[in-house]
Protein backbone atom coordinates (compact mmCIF):
# COMPACT_ATOMS: atom_id res chain seq x y z
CA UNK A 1 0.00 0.00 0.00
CA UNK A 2 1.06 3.39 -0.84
CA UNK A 3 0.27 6.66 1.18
CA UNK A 4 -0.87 9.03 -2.14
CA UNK A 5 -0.64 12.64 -1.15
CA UNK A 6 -3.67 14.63 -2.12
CA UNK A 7 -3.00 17.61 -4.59
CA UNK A 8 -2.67 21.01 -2.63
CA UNK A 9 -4.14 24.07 -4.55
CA UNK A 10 -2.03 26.97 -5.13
CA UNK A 11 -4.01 30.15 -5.29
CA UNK A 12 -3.08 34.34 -5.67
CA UNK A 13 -2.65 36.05 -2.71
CA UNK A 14 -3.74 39.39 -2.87
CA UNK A 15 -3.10 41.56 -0.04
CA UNK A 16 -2.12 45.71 -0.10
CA UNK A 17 0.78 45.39 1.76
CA UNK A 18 1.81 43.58 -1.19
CA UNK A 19 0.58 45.34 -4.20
CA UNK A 20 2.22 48.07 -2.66
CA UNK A 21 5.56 47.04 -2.63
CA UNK A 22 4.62 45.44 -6.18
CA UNK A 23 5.55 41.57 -4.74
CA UNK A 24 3.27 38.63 -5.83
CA UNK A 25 2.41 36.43 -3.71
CA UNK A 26 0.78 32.70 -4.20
CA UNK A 27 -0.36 30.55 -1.18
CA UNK A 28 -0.18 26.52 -1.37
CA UNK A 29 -3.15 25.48 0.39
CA UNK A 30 -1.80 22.56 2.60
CA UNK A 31 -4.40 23.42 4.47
CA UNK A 32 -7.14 22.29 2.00
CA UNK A 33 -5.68 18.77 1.37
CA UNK A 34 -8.00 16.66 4.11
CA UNK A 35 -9.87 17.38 6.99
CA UNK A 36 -8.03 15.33 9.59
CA UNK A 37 -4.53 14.99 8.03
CA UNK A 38 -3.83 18.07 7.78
CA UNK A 39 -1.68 20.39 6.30
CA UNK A 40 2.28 20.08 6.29
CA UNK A 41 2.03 17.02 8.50
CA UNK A 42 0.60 14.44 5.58
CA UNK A 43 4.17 14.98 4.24
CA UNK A 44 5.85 14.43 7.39
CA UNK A 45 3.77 11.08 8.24
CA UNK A 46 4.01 9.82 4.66
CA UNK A 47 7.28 8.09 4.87
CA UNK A 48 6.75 7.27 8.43
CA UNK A 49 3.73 5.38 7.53
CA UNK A 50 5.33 3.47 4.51
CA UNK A 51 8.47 2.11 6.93
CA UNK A 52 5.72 1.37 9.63
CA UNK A 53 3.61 -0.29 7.23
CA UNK A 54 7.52 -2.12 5.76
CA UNK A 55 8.18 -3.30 8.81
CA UNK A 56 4.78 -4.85 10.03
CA UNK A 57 4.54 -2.13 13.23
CA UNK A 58 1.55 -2.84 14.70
CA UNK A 59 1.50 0.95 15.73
CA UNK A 60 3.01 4.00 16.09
CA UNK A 61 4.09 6.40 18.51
CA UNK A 62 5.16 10.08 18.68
CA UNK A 63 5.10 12.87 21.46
CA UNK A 64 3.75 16.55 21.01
CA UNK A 65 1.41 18.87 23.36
CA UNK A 66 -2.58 19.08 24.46
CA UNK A 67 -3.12 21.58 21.29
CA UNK A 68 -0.67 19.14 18.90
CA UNK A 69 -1.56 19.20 14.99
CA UNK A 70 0.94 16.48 14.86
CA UNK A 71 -0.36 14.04 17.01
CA UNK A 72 -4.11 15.01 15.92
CA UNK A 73 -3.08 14.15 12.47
CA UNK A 74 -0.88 11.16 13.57
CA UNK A 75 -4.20 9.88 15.57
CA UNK A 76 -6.66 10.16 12.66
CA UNK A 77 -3.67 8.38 10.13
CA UNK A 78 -3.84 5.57 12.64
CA UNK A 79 -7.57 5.19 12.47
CA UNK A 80 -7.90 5.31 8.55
CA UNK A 81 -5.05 3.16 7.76
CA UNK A 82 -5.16 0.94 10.65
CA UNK A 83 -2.47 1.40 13.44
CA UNK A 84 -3.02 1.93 16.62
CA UNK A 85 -1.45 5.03 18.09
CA UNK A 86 0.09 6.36 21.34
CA UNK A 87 0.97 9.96 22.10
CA UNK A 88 3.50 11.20 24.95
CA UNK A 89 2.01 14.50 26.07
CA UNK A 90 3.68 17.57 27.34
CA UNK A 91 2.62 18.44 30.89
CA UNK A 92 -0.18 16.95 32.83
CA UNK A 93 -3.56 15.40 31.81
CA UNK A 94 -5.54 18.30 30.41
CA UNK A 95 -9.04 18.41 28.65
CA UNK A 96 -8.73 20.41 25.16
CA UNK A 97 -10.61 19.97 22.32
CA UNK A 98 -7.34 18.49 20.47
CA UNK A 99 -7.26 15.92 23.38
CA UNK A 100 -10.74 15.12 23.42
CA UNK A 101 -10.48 14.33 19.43
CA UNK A 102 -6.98 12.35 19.94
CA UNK A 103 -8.70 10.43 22.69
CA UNK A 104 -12.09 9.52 19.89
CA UNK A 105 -9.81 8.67 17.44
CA UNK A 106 -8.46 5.76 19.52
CA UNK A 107 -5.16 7.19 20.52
CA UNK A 108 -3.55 6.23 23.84
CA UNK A 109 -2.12 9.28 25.88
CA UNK A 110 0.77 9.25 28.15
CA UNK A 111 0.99 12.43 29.79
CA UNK A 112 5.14 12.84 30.77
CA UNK A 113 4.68 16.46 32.87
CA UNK A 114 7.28 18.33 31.86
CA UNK A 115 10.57 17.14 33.24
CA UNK A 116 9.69 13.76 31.71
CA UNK A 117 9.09 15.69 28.37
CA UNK A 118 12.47 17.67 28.53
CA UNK A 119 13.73 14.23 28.22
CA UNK A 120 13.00 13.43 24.92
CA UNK A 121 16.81 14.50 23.36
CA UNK A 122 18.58 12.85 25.59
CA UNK A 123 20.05 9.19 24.64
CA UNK A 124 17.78 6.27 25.64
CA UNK A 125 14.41 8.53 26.23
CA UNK A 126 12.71 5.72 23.64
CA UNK A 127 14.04 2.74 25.23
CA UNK A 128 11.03 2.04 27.71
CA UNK A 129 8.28 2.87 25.09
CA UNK A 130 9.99 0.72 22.74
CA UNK A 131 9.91 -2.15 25.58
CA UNK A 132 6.51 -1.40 26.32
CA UNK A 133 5.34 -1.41 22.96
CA UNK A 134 7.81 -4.00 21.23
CA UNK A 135 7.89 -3.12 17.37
CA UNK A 136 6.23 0.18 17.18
CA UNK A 137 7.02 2.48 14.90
CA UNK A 138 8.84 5.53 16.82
CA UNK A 139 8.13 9.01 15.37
CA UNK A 140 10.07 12.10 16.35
CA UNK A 141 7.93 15.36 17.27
CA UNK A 142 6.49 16.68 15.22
CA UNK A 143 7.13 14.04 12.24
CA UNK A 144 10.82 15.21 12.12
CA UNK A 145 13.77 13.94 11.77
CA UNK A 146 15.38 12.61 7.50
CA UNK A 147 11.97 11.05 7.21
CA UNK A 148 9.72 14.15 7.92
CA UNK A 149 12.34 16.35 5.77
CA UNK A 150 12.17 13.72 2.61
CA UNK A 151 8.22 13.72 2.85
CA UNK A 152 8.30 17.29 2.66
CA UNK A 153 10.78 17.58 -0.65
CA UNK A 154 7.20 16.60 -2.21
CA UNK A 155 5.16 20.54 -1.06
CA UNK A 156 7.76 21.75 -4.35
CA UNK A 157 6.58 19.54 -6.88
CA UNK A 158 3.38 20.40 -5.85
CA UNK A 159 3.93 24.16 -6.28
CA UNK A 160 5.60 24.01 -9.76
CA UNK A 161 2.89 21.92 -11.37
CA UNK A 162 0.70 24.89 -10.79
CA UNK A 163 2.90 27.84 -11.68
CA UNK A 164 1.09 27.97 -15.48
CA UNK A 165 -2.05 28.33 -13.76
CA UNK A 166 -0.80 31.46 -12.55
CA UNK A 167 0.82 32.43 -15.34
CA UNK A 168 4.18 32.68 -13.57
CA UNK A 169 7.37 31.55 -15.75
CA UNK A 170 9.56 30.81 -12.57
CA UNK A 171 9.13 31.96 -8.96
CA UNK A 172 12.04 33.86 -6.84
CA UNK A 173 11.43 32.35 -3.31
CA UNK A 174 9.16 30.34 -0.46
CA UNK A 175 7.95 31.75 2.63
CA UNK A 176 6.71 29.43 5.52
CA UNK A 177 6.62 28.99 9.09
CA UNK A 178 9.34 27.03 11.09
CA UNK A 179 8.26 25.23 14.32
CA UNK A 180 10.77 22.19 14.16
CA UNK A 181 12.31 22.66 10.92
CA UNK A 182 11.39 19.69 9.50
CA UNK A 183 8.82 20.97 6.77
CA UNK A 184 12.15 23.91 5.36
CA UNK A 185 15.00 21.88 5.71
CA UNK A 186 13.39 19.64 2.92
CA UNK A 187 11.90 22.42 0.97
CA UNK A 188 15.90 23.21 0.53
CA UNK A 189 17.25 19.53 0.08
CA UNK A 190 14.44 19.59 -2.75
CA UNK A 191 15.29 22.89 -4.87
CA UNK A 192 19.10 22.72 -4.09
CA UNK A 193 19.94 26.31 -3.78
CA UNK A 194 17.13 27.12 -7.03
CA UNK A 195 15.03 28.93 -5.07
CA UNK A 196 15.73 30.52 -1.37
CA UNK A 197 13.20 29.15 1.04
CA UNK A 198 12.71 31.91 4.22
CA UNK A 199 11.69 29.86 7.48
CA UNK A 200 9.56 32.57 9.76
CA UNK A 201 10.47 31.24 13.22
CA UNK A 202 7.53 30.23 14.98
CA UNK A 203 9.63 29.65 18.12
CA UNK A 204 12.29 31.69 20.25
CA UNK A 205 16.12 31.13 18.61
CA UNK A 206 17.42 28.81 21.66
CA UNK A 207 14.68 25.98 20.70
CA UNK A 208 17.34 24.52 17.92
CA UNK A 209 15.99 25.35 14.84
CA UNK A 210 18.25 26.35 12.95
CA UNK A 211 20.56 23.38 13.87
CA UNK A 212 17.88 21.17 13.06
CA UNK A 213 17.89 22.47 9.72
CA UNK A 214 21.47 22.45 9.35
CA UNK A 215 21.66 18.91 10.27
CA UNK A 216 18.89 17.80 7.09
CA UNK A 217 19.94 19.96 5.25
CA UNK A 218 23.23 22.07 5.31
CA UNK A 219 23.55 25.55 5.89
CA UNK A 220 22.91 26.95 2.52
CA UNK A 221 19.61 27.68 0.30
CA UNK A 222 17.39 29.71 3.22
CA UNK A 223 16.85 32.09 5.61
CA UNK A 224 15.45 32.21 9.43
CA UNK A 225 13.53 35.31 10.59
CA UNK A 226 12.62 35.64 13.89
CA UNK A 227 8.55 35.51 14.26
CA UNK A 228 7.72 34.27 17.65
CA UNK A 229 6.11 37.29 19.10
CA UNK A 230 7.68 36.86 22.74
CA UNK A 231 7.43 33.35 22.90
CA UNK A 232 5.53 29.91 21.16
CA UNK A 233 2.16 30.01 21.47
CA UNK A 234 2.06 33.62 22.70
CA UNK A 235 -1.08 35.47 21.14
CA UNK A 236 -1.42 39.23 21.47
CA UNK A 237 -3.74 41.92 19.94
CA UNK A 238 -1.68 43.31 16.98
CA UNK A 239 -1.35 39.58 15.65
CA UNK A 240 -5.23 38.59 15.91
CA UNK A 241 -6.56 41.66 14.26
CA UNK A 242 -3.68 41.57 11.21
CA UNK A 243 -5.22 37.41 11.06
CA UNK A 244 -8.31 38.84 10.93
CA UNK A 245 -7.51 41.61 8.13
CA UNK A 246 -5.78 38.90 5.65
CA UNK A 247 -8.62 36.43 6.08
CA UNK A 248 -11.29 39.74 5.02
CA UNK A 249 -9.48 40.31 2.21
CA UNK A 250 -8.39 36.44 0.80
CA UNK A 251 -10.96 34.08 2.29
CA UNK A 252 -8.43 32.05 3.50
CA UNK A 253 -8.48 31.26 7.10
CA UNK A 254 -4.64 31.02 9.56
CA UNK A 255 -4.11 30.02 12.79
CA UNK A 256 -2.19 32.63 15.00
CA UNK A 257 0.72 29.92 16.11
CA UNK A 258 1.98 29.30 12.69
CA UNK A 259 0.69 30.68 9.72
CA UNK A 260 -0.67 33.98 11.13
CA UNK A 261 2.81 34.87 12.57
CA UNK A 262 4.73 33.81 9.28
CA UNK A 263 2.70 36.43 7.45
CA UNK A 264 2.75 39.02 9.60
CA UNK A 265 6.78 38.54 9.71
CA UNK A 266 6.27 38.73 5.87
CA UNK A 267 4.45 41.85 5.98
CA UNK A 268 7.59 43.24 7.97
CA UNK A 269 10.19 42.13 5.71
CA UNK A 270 8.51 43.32 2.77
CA UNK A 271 8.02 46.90 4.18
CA UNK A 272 11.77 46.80 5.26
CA UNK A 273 12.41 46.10 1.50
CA UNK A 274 13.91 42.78 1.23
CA UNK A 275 12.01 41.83 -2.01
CA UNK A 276 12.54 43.66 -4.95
CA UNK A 277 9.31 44.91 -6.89
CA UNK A 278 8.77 41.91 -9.20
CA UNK A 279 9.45 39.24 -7.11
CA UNK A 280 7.23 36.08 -6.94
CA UNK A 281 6.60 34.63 -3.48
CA UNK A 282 5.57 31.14 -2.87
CA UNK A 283 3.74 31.11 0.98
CA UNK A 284 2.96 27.86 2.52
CA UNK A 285 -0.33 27.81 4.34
CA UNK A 286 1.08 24.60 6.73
CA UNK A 287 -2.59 24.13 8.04
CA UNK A 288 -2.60 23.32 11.85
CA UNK A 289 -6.29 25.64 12.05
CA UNK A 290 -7.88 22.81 14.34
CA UNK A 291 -5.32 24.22 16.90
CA UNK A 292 -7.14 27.39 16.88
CA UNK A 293 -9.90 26.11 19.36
CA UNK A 294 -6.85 26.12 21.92
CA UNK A 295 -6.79 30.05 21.92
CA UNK A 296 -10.14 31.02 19.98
């Protein structure tokens, strides 16, 4: 059995902040690609699911927190194509609607506090899972790791099939957000210096990103701008209401964790000038919006 990826549409993105500085911009539409695997994370799982389904795993397990599109997605991949699943959860038992659907998808939940989940870099932190759960497929969080990276070479050729529906001969450069890495570092192993891809870091600069990156994918071909706002997760005023100005004037619908702040970062470098009138921007729309119940 193969795991197909469904086709994500690439669509103008028309905003004023743009037209002004005469930049155009297309969004891929992870977001649109299924309702339950979501987003960047059906590249991520897709290669993870192919060795799990190689090596006869009866399961699979991964780790991630109470508002986690990976684990959500992870959880409803198990229950289509038949694994069971376990998640390792940040923190201590909590009820959020992401739980409440990981928990009716069938997914056992481990809740490590967090101490326990500090632990999951360090050398040995699978050992008792995998003893608990002999021949389960492990998964890194958030899908990472060569695997996650190599699924996620795929979001290009999905982008260039479309660029004639646009009318666009080429494009100059990719915009996304960056939470572990994964989904940039193989946006640059797949256009090998071609195209610059710009990672918008949805994190603070001490959670490893950009060694992540360097690790799957050398230090050449992108770009990291800082985009956390203070801090993951953190949600303030300015951010909502610029979320809620894009989505008046596209129709399309981001989350504040990821997508929302790699635009508004956009927005800044593009009023400081970084992209020459004339350039064509490719912005990934990585999904996660079932995480918005967690702050909506």
């Amino acid at each position: 059995m193969t795991f197909e990826l469904p086709q994500a549409p690439l669509q103008s993105l028309n905003l004023p902040w743009l037209q002004a500085a005469g930049v155009e911009a297309a969004v891929l539409r992870l977001d649109l690609i299924d309702p339950l695997i979501s987003g960047n994370k059906w590249f991520k799982l897709r290669h993870h699911l192919d060795r799990a389904r190689q090596s006869g795993a009866p399961g699979l397990i991964s780790l991630g927190g109470n508002h986690s599109n990976h684990l959500h997605a992870l959880a409803a991949a198990g229950k289509r194509f038949g694994f069971a699943t376990v998640g390792l959860l940040r923190g201590h038992a909590q009820d959020t609607p992401t739980v409440r659907d990981l928990q009716a998808l069938g997914m056992e939940l481990h809740w490590l506090g967090y101490g326990g989940y500090r632990e999951r870099h360090q050398a040995g932190f699978w050992e008792p899972w995998q003893a608990r759960f002999p021949g389960w497929h492990c998964i890194p969080e958030g899908g990472g790791g060569p695997a996650g990276a190599q699924g996620c070479a795929l979001i290009v050729e999905q982008a260039r099939a479309q660029l004639a529906a646009l009318a666009w001969p080429d494009y100059h450069a990719w915009w996304l957000a960056a939470g572990t890495g994964t989904t940039l570092a193989g946006l640059v192993l797949a256009e090998r210096g071609a195209h610059t891809v710009h990672g918008a870091l949805a994190v603070p600069a001490n959670h490893g990103v950009a060694q992540t990156v360097e690790v799957l994918a050398g230090s050449a071909g992108y770009q990291l701008h800082a985009a956390c706002r203070g801090g993951f997760a953190k949600v303030d005023d300015e951010l909502m209401a610029f979320i809620a100005d894009c989505e008046g004037h596209t129709g399309v619908p981001f989350e504040a964790l990821y997508t929302g702040k790699a635009l508004l970062a956009l927005r800044e470098q593009v009023e400081a000038g970084l992209f020459a009138a004339g350039t064509r921007l490719i912005f990934v729309h990585t999904g996660g919006l079932q995480g918005r119940r967690g702050y909506l």
